[in-house]
Protein backbone atom coordinates (compact mmCIF):
# COMPACT_ATOMS: atom_id res chain seq x y z
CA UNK A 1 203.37 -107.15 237.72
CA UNK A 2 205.60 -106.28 240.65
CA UNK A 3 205.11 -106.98 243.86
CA UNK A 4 206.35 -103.95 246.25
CA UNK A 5 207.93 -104.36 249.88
CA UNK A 6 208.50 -101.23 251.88
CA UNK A 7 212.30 -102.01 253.49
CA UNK A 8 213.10 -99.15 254.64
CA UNK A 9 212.73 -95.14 255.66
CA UNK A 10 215.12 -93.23 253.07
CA UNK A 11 216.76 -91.70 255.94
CA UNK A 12 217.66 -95.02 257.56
CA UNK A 13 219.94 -95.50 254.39
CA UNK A 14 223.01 -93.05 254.42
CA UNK A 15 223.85 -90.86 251.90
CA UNK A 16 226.64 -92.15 249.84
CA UNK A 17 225.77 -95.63 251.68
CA UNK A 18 224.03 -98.95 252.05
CA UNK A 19 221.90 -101.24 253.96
CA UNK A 20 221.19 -105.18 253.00
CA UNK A 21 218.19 -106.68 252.53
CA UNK A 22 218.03 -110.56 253.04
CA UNK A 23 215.56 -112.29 251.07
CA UNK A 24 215.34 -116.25 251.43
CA UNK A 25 217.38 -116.73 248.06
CA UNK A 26 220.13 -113.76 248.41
CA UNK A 27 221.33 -110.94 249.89
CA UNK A 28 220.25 -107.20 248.25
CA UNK A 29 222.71 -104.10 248.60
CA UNK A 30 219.98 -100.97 248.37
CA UNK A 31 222.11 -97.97 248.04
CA UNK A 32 221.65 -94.12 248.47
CA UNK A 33 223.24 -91.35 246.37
CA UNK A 34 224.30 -88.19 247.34
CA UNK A 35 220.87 -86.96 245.88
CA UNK A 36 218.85 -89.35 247.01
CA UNK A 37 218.32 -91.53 244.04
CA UNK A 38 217.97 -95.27 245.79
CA UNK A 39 218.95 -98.44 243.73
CA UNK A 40 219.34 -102.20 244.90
CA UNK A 41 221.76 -104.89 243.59
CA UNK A 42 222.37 -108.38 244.81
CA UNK A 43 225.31 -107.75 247.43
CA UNK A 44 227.84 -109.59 245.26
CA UNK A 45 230.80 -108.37 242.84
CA UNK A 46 230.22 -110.17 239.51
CA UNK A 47 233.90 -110.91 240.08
CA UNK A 48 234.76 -112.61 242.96
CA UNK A 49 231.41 -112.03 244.86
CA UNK A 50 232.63 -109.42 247.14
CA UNK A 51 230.19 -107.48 249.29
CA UNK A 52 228.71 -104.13 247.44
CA UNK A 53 226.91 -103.18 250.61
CA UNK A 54 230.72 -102.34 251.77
CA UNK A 55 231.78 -100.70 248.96
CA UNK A 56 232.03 -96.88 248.09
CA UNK A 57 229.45 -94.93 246.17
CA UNK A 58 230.57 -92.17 243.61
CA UNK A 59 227.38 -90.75 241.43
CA UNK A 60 225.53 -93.93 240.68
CA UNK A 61 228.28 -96.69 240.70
CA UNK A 62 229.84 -98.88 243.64
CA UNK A 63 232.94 -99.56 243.62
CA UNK A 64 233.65 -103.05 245.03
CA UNK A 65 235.75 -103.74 248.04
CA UNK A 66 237.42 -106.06 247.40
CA UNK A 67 239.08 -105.58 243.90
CA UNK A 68 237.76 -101.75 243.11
CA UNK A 69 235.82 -103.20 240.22
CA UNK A 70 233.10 -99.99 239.23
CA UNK A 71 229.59 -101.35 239.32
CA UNK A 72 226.86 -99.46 237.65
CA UNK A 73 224.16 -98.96 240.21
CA UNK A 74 221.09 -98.95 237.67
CA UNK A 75 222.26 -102.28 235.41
CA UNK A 76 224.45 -104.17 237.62
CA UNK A 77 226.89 -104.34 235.12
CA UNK A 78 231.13 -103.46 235.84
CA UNK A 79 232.18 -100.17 233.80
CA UNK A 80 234.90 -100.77 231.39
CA UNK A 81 237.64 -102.29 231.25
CA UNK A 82 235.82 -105.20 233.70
CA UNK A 83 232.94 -107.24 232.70
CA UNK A 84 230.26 -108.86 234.01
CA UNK A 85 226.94 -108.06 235.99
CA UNK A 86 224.75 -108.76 239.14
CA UNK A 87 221.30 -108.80 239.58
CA UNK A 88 220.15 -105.26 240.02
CA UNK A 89 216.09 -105.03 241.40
CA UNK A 90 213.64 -102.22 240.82
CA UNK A 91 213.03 -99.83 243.62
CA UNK A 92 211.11 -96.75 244.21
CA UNK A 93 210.97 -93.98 246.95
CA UNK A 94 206.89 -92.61 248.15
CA UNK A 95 206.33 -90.53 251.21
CA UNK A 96 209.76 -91.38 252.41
CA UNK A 97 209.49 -94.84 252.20
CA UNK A 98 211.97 -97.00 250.14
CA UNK A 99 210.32 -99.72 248.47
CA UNK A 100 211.95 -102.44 246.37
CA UNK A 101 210.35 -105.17 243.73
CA UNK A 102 212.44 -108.50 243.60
């Protein structure tokens, strides 16, 4: 079962961009493509924790700021040759309105 909270308008993200969610336990990176697909990740590099809501979106990865690790925006997971993952969080977009299940 998920349990939905609306966070946002989908034009209150930017295209290409991001805007953090904080939750009690973490902070979540929910991120906008150039097409409007919108997909959230815990704002931390699996590598050295740097800050995906900085970093720059190409198609549907991140790439971190810190170390320009590639971070798949559906899994979480750093594109070859890195490894490792983050949390990456359901979301969905309804009448304009970004929602996300954590």
């Amino acid at each position: 079962m998920n349990n939905w909270i609306e966070i946002a308008a989908l034009e209150d993200i930017p295209r290409l961009g991001s805007r953090v969610v904080k939750t009690d336990t973490m902070n979540v990176a929910v991120f906008r493509t150039r097409d409007d697909q919108v997909f959230a990740l815990k704002d931390e590099c699996p590598h050295k924790q740097g800050p995906l809501s900085q970093g720059i979106v190409s198609g549907t990865t991140v790439t971190c700021p810190l170390h320009n690790w590639k971070i798949d925006l559906d899994s979480g997971c750093a594109t070859g040759p890195d490894e490792g993952c983050t949390n990456a969080f359901r979301t969905k977009v309804e009448n304009g309105k970004v929602y996300l299940s954590i």
